[in-house]
N, C-alpha and C. Protein backbone atom coordinates (compact mmCIF):
# COMPACT_ATOMS: atom_id res chain seq x y z
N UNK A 1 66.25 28.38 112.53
CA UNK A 1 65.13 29.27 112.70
C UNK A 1 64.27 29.20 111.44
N UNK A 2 63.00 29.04 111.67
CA UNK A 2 62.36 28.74 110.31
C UNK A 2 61.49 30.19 109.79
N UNK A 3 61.43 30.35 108.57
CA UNK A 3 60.99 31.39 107.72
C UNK A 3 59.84 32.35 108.49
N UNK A 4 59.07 31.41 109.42
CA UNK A 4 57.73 32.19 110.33
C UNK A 4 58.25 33.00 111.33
N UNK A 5 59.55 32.47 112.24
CA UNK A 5 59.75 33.13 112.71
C UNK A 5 60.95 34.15 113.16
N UNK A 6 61.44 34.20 111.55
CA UNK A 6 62.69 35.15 111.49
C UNK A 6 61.45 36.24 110.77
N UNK A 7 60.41 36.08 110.03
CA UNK A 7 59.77 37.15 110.07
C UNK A 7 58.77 38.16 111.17
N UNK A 8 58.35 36.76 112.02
CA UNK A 8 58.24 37.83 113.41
C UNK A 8 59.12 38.55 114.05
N UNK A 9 60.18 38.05 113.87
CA UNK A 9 61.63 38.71 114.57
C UNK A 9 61.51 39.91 114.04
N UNK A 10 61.53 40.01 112.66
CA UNK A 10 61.77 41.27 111.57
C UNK A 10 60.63 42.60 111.81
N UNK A 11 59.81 41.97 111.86
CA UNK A 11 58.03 42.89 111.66
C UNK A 11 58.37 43.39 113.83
N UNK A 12 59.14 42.53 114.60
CA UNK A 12 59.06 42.91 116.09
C UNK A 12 60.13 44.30 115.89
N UNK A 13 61.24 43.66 115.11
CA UNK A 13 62.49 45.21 115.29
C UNK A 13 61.89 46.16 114.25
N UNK A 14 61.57 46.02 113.41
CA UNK A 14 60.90 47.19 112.65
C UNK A 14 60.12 47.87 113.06
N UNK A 15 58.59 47.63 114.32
CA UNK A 15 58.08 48.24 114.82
C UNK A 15 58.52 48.81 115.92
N UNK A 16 59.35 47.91 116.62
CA UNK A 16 59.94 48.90 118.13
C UNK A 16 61.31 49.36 118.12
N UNK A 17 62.03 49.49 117.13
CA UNK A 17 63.28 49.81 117.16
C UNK A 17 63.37 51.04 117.21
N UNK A 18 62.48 51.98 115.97
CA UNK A 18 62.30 53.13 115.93
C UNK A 18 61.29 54.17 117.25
N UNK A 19 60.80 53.27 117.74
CA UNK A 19 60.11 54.08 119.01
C UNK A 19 61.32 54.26 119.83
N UNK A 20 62.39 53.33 120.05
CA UNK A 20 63.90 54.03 120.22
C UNK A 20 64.44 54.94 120.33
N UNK A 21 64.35 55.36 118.76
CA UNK A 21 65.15 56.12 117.89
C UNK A 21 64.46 57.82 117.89
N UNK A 22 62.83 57.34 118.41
CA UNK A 22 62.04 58.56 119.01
C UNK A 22 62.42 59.22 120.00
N UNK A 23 63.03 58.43 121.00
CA UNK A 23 63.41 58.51 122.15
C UNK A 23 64.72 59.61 121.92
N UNK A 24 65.93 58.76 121.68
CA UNK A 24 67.08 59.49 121.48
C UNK A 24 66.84 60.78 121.07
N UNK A 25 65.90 61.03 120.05
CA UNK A 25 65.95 62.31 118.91
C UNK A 25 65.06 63.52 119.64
N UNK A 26 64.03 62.69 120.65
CA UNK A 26 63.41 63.96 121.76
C UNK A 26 64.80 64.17 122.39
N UNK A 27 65.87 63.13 122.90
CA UNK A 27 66.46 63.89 124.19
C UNK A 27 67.70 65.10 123.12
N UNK A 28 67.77 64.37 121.94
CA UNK A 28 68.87 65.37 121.25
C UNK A 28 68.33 67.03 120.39
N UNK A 29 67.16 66.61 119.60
CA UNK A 29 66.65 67.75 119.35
C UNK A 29 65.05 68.59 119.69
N UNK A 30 64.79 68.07 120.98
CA UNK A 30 63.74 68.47 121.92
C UNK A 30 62.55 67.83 121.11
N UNK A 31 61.37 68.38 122.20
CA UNK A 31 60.33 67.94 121.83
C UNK A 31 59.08 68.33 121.08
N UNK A 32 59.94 69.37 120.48
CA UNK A 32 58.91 69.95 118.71
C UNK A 32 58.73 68.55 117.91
N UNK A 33 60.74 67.67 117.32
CA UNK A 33 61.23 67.19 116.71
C UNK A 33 60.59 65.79 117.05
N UNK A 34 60.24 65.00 118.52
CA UNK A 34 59.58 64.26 119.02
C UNK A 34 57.92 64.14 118.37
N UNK A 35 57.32 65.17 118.74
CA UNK A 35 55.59 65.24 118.25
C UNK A 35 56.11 64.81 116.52
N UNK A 36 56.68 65.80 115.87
CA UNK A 36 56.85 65.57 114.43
C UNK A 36 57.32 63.72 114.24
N UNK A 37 57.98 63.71 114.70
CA UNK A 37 58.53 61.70 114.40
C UNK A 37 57.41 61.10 114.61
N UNK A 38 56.62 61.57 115.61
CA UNK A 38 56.04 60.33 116.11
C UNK A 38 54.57 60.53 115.61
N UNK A 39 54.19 61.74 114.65
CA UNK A 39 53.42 61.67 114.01
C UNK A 39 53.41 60.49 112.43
N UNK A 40 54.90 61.22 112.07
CA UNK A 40 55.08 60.36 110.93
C UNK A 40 55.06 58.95 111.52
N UNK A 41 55.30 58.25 112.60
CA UNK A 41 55.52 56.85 112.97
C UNK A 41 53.88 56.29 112.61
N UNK A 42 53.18 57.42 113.33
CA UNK A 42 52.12 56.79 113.80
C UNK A 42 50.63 56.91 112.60
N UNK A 43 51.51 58.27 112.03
CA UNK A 43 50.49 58.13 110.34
C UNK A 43 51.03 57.61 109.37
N UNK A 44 52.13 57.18 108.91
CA UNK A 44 52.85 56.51 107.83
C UNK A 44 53.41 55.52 107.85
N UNK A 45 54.41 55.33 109.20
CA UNK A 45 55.49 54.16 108.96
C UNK A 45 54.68 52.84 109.43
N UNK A 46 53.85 52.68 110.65
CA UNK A 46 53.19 51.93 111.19
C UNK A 46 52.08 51.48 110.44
N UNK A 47 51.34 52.24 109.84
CA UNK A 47 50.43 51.75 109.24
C UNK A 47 50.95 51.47 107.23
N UNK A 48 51.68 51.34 107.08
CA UNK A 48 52.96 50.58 105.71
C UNK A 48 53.36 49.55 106.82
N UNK A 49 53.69 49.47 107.63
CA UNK A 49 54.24 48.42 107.82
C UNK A 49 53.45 47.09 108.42
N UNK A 50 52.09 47.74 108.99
CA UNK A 50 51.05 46.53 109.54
C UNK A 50 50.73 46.05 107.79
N UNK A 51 50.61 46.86 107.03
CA UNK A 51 49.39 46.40 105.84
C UNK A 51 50.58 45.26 105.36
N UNK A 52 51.97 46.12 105.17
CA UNK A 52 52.71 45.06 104.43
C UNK A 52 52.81 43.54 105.21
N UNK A 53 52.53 43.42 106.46
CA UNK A 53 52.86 42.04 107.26
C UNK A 53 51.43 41.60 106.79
N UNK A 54 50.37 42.08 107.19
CA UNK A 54 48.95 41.50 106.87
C UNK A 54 48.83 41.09 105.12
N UNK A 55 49.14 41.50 104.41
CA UNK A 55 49.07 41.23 102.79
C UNK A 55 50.51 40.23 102.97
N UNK A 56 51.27 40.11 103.32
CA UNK A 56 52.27 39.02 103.22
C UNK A 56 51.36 37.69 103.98
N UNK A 57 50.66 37.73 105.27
CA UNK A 57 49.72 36.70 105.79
C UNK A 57 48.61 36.09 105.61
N UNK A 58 48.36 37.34 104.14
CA UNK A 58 47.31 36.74 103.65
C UNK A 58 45.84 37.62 104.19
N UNK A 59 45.91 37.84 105.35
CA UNK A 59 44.66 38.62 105.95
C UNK A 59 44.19 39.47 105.53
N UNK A 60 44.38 40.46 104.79
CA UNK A 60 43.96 41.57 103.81
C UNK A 60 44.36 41.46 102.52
N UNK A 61 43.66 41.84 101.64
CA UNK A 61 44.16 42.08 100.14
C UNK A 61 44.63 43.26 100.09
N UNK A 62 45.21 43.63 99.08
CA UNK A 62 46.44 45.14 98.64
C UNK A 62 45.17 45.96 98.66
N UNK A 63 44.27 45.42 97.81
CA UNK A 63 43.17 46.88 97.37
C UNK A 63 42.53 47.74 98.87
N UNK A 64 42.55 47.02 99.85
CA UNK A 64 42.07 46.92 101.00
C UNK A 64 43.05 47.57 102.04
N UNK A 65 44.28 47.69 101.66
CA UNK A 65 45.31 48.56 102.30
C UNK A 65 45.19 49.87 102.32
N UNK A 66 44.59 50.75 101.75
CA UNK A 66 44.09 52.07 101.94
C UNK A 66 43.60 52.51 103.17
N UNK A 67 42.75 51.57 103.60
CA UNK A 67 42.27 51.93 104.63
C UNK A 67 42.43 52.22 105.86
N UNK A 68 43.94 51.14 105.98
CA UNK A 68 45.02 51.42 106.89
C UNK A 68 45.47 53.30 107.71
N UNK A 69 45.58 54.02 106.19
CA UNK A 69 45.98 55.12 106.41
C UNK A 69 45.08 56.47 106.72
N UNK A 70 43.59 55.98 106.64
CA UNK A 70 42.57 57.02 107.03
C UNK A 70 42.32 56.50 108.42
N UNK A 71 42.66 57.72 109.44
CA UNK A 71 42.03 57.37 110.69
C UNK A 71 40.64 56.76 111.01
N UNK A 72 40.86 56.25 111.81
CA UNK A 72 39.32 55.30 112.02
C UNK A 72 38.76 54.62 111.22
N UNK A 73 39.33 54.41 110.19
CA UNK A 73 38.08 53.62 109.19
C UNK A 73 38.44 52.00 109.42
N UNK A 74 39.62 51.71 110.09
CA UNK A 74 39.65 50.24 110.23
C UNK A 74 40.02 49.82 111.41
N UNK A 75 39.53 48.76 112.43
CA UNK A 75 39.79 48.92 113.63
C UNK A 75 41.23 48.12 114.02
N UNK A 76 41.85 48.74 113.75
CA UNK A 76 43.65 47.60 114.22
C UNK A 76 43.39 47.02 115.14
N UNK A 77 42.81 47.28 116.01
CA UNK A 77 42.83 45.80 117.43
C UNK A 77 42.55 44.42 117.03
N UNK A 78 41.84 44.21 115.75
CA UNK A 78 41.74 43.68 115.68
C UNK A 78 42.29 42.38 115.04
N UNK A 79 43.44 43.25 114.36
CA UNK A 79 44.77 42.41 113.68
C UNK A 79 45.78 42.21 114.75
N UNK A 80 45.87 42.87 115.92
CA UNK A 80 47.01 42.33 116.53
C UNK A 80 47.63 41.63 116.85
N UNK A 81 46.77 40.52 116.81
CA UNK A 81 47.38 39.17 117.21
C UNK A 81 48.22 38.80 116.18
N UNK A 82 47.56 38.56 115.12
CA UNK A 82 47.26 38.29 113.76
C UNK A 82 49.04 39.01 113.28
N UNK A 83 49.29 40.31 113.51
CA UNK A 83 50.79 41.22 113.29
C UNK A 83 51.60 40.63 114.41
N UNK A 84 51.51 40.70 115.26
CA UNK A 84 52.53 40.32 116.73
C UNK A 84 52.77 38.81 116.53
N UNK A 85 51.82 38.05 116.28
CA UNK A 85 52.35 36.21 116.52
C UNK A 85 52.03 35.88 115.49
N UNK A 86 51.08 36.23 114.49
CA UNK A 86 51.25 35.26 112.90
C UNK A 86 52.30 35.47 112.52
């Protein structure tokens, strides 16, 4: 398996493993505990984890990673490819 794509492998379980782990934790500690995860997923962990694959690919610079974390200011559709198959 070559280096490109044991890191797609990596950047694939890191993003969907924990939408999982969302799952389990609504059915164990209801769905207050659900909204709360999946806020942090969707304001913190996800957007650290696109910038870190995109600055490892080269497609963004670090200084440029900020922007990641203010809603709307950068349009992700447009990296997807770019996160999912680069």
């Amino acid at each position: 398996m070559t280096e490109k794509w044991r890191n797609r492998f990596l950047y694939w379980a890191l993003a969907i493993v924990p939408m999982s782990g969302l799952y389990i934790a609504s059915q164990l500690l209801g769905g207050t505990w659900l909204v709360i995860f999946l806020f942090f997923y969707v304001f913190n962990y996800k957007p650290l984890l696109d910038t870190r694959r995109l600055i490892s690919l080269g497609i963004i610079k670090e200084k440029d990673a900020w922007r990641f974390f203010v809603p709307f200011a950068v349009d992700q559709t447009r990296y997807i490819r770019s996160l999912w198959l680069g």
